[in-house]
PDB file of N, CA and C in Angstrom:
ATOM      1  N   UNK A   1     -21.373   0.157 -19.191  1.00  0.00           N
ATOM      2  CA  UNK A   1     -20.773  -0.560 -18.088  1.00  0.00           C
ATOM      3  C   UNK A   1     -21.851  -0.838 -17.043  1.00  0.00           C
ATOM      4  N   UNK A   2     -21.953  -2.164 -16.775  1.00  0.00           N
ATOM      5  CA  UNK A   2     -22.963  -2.014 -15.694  1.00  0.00           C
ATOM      6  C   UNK A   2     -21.880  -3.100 -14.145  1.00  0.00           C
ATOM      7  N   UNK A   3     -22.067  -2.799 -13.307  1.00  0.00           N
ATOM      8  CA  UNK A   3     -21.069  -2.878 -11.821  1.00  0.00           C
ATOM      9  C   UNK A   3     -22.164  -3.433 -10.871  1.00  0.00           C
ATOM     10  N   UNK A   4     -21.690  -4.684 -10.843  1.00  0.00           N
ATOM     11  CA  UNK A   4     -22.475  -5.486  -9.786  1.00  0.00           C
ATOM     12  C   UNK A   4     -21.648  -5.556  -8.337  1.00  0.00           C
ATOM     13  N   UNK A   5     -22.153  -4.912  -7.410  1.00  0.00           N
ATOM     14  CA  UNK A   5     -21.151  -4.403  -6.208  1.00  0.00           C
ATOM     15  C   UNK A   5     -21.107  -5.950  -5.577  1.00  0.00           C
ATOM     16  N   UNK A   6     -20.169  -5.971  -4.627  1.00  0.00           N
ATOM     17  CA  UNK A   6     -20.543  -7.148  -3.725  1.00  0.00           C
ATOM     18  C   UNK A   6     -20.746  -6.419  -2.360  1.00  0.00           C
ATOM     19  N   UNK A   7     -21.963  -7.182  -1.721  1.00  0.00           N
ATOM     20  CA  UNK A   7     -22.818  -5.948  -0.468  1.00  0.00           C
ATOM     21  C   UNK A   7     -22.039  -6.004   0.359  1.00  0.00           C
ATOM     22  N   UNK A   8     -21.902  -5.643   1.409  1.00  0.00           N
ATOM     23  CA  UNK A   8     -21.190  -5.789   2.719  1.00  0.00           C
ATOM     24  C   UNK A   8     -19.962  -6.205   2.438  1.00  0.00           C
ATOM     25  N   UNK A   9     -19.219  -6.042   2.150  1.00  0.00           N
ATOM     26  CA  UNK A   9     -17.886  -6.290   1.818  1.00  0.00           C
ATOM     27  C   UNK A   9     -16.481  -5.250   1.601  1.00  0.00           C
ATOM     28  N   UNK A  10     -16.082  -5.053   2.448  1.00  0.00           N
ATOM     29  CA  UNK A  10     -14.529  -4.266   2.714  1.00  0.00           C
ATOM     30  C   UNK A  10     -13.684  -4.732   2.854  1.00  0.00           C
ATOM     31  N   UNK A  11     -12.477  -5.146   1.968  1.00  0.00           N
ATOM     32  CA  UNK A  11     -11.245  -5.553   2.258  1.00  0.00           C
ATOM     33  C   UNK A  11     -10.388  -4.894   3.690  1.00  0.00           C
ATOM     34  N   UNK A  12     -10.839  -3.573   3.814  1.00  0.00           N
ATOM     35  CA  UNK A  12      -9.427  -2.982   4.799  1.00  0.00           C
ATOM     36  C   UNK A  12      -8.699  -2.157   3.961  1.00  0.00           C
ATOM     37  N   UNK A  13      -7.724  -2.875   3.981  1.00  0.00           N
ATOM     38  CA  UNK A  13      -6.572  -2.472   3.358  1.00  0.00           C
ATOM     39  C   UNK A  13      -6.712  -2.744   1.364  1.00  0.00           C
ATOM     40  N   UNK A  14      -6.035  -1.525   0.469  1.00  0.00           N
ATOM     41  CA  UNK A  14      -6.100  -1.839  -0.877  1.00  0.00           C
ATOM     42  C   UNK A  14      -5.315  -3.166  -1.182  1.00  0.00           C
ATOM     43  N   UNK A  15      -4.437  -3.695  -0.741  1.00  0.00           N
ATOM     44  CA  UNK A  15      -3.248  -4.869  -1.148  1.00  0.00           C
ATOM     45  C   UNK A  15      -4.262  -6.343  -0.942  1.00  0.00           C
ATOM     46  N   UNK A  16      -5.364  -5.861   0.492  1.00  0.00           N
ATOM     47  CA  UNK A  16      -6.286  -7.247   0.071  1.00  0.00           C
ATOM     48  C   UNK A  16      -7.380  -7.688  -0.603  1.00  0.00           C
ATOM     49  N   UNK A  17      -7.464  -6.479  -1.901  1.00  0.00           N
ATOM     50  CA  UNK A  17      -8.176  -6.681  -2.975  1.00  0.00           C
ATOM     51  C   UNK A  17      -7.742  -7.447  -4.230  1.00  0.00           C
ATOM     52  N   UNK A  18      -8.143  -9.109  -3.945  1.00  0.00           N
ATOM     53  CA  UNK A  18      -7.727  -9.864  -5.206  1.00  0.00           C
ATOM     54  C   UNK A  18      -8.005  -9.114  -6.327  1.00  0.00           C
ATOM     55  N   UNK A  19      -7.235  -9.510  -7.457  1.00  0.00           N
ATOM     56  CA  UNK A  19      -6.899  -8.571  -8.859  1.00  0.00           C
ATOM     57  C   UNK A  19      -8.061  -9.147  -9.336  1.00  0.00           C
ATOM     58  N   UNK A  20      -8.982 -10.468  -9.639  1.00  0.00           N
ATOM     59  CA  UNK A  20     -10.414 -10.589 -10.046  1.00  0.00           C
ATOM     60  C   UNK A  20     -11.451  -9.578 -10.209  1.00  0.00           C
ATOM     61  N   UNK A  21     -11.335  -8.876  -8.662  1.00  0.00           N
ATOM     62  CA  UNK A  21     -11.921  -8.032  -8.016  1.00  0.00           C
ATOM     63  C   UNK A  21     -11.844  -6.811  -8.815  1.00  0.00           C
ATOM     64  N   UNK A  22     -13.164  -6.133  -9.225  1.00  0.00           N
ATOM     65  CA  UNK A  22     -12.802  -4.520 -10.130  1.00  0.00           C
ATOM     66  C   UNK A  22     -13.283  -3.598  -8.564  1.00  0.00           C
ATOM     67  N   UNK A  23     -12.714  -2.408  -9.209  1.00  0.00           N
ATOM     68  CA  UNK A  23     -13.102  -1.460  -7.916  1.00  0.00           C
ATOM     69  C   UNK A  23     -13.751  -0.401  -9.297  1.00  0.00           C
ATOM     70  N   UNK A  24     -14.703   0.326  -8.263  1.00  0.00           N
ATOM     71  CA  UNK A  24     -15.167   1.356  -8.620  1.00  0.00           C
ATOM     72  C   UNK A  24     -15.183   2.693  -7.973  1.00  0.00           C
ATOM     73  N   UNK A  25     -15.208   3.994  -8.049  1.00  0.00           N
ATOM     74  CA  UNK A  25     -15.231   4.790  -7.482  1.00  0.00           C
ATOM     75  C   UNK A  25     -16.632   5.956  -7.837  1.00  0.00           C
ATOM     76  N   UNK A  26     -17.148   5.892  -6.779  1.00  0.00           N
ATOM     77  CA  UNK A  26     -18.356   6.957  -7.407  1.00  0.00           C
ATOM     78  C   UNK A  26     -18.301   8.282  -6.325  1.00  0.00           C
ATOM     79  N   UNK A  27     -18.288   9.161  -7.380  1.00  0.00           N
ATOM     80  CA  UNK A  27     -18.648  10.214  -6.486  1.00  0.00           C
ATOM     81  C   UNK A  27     -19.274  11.178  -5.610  1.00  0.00           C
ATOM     82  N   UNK A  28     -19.361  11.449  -4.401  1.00  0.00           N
ATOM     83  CA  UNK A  28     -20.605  12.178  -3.851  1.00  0.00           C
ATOM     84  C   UNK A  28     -21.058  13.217  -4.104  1.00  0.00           C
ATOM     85  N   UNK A  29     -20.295  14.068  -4.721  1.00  0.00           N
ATOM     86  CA  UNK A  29     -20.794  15.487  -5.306  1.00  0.00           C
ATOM     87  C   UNK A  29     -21.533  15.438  -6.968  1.00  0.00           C
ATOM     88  N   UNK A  30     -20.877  14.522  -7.841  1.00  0.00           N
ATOM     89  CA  UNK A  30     -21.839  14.257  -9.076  1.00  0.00           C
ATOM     90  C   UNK A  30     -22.265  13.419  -9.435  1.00  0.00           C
ATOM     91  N   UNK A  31     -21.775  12.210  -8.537  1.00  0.00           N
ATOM     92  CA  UNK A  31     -22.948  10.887  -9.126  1.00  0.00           C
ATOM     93  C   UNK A  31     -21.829  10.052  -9.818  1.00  0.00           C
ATOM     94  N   UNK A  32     -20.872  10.604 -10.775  1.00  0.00           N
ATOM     95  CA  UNK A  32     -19.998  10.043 -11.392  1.00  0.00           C
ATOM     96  C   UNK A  32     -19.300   8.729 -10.931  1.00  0.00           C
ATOM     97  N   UNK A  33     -19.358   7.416 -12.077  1.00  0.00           N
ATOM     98  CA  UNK A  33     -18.858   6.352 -11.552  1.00  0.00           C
ATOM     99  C   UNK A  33     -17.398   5.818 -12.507  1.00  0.00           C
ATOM    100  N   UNK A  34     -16.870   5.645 -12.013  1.00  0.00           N
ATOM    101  CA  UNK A  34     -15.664   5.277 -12.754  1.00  0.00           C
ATOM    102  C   UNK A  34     -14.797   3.790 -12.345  1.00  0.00           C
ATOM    103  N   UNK A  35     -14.263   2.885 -13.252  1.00  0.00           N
ATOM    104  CA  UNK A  35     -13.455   1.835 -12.710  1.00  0.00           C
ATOM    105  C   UNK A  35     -12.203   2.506 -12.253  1.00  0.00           C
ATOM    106  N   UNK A  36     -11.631   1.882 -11.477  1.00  0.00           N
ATOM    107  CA  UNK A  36     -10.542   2.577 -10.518  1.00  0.00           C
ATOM    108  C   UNK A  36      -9.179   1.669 -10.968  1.00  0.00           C
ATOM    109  N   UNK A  37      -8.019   1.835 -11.472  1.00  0.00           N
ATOM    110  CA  UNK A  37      -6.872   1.473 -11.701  1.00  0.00           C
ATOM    111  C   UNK A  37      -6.211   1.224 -10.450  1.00  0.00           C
ATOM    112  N   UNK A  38      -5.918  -0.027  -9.655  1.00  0.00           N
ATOM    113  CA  UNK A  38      -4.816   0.173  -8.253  1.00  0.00           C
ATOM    114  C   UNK A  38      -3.404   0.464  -8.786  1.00  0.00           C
ATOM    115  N   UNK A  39      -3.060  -0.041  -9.878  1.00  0.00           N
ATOM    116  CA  UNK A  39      -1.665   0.819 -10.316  1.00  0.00           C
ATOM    117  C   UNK A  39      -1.366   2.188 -10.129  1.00  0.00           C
ATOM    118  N   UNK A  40      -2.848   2.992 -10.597  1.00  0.00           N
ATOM    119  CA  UNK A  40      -2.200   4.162 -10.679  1.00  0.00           C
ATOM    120  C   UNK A  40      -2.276   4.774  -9.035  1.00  0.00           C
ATOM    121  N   UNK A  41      -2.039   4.361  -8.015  1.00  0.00           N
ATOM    122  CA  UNK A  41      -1.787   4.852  -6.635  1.00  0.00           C
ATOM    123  C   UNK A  41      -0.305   5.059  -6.620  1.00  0.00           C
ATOM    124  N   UNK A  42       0.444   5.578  -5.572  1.00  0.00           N
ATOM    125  CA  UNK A  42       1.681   5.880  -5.488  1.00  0.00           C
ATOM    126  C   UNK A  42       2.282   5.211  -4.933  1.00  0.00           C
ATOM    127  N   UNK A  43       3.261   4.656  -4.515  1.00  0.00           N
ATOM    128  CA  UNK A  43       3.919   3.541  -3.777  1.00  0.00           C
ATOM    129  C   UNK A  43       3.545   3.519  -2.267  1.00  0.00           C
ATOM    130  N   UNK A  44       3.682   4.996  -2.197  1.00  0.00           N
ATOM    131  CA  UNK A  44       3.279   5.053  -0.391  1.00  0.00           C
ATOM    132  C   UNK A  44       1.884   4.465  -0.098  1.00  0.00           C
ATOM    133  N   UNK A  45       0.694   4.400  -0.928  1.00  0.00           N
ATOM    134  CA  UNK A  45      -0.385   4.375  -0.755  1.00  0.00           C
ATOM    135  C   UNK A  45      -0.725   2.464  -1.056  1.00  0.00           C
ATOM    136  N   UNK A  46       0.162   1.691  -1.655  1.00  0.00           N
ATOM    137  CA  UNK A  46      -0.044   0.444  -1.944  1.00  0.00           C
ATOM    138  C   UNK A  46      -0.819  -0.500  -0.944  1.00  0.00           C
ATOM    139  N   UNK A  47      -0.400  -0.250   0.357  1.00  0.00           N
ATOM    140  CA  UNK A  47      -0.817  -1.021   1.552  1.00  0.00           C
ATOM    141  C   UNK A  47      -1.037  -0.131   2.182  1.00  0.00           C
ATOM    142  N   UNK A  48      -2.332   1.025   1.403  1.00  0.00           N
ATOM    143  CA  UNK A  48      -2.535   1.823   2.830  1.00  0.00           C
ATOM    144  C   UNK A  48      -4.539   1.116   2.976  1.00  0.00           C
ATOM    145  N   UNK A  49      -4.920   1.705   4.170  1.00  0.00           N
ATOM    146  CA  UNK A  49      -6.008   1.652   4.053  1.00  0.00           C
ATOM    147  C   UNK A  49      -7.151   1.935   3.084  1.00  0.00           C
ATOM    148  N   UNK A  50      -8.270   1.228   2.821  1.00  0.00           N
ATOM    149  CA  UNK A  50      -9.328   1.969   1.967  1.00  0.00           C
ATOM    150  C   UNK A  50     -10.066   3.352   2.762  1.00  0.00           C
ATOM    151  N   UNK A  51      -9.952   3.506   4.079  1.00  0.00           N
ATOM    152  CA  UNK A  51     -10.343   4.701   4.934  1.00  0.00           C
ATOM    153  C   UNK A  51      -9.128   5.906   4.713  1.00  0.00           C
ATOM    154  N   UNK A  52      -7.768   5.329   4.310  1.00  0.00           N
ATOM    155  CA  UNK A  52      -7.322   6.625   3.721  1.00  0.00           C
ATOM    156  C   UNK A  52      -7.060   7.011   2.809  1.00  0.00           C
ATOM    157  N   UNK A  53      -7.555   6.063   1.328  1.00  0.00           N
ATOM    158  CA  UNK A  53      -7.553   6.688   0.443  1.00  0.00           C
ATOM    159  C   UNK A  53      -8.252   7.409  -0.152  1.00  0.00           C
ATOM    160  N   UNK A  54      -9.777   6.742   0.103  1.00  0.00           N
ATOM    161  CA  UNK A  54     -10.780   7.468  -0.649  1.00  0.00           C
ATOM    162  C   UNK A  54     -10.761   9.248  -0.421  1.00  0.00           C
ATOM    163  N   UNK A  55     -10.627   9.354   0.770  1.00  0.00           N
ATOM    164  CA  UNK A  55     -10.703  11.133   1.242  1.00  0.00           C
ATOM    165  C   UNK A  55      -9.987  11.736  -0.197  1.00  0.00           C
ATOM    166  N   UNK A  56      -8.565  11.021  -0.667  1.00  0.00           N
ATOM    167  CA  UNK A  56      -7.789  11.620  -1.159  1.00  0.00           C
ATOM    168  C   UNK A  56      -7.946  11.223  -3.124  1.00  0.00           C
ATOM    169  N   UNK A  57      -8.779  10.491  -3.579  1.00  0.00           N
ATOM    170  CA  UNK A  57      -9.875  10.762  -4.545  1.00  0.00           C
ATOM    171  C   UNK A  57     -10.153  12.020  -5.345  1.00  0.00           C
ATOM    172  N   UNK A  58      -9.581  12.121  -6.472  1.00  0.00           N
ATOM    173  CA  UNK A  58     -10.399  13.565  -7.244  1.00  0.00           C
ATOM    174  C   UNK A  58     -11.250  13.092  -8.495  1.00  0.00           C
ATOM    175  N   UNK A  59     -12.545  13.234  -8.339  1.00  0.00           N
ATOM    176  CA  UNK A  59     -13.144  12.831  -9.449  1.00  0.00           C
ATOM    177  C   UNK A  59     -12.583  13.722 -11.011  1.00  0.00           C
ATOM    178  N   UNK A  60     -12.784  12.940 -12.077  1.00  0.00           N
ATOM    179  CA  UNK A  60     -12.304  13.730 -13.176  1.00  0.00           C
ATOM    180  C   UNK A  60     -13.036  14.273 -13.946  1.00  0.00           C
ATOM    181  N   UNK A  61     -14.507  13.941 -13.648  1.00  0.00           N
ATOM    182  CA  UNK A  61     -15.480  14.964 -13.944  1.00  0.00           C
ATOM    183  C   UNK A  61     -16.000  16.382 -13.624  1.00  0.00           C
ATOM    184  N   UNK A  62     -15.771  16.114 -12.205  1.00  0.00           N
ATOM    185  CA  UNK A  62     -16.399  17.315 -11.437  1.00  0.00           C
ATOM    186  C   UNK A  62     -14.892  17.958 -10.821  1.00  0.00           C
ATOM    187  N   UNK A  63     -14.128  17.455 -10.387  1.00  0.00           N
ATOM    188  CA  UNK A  63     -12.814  17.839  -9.523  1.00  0.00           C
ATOM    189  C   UNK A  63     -12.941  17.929  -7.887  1.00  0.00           C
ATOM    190  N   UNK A  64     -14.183  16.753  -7.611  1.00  0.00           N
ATOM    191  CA  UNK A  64     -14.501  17.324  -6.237  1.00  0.00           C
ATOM    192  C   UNK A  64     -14.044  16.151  -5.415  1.00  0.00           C
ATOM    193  N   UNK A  65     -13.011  16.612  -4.231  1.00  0.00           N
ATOM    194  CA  UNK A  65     -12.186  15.236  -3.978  1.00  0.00           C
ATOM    195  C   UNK A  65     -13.232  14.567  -2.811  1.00  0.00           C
ATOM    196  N   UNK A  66     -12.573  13.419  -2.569  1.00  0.00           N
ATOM    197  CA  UNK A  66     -13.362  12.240  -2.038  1.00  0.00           C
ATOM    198  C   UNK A  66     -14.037  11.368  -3.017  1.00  0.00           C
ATOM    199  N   UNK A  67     -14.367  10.477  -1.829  1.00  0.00           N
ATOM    200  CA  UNK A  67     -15.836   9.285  -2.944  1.00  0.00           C
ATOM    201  C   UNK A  67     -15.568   7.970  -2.171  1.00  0.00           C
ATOM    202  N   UNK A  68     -16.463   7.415  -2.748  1.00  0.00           N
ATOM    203  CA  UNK A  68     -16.528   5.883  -2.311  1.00  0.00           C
ATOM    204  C   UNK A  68     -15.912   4.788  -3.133  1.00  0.00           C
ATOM    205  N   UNK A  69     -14.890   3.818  -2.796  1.00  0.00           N
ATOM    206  CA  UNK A  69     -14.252   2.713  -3.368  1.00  0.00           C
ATOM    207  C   UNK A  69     -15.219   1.916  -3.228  1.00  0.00           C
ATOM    208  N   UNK A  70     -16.070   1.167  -4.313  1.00  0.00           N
ATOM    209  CA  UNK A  70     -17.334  -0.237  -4.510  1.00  0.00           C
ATOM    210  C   UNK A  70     -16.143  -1.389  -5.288  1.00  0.00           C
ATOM    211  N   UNK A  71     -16.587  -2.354  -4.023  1.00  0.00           N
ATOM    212  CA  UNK A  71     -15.698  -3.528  -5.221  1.00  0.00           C
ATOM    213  C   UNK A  71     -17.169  -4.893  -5.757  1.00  0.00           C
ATOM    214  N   UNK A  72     -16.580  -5.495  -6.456  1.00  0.00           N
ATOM    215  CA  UNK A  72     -17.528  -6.449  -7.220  1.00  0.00           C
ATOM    216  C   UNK A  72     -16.742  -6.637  -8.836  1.00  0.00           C
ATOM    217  N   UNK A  73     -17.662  -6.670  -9.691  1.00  0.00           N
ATOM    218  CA  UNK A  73     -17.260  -7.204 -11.414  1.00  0.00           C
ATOM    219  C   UNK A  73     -17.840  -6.525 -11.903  1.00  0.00           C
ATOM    220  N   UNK A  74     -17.345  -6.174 -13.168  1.00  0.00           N
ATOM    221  CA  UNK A  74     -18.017  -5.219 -13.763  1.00  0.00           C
ATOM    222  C   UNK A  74     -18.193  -5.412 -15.135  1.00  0.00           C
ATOM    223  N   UNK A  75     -19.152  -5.579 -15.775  1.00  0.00           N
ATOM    224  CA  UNK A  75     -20.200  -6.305 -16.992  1.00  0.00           C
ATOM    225  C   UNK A  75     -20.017  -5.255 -18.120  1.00  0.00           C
ATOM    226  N   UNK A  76     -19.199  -5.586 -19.207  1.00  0.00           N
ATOM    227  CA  UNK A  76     -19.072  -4.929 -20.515  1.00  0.00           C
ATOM    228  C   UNK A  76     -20.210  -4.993 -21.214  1.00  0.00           C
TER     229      UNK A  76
END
């Protein structure tokens, strides 16, 4: 997988991330990068901020919560 970010760029909110758009999540404790599913969030979280979700993030490698949401495309 290689993830071409787009620089400077924050939607805000998750709901104003066109579906084109891949998200990624990498983590600060192992490096670990993963594509991010917006389905699998919970209803409450649909239109919440990207400042409050990431905190709440568990990587599935390491189990260490937080990380960073990267959006851009991502190259098979």
């Amino acid at each position: 997988m290689r993830f071409l970010r787009t620089p400077n760029w924050s939607p805000g909110s998750i709901h104003y991330v066109p579906h084109h758009v891949d998200i990624v999540v990498k983590c600060h404790a192992c490096g670990e990068e993963r594509q991010f599913d917006r389905r699998s969030l919970p209803p409450s979280l649909r239109h919440a901020y990207i400042d409050e979700i990431q905190p709440r993030l568990k990587c599935k490698t390491c189990g260490a919560k937080g990380g960073e949401m990267m959006f851009g495309s991502v190259e098979e």
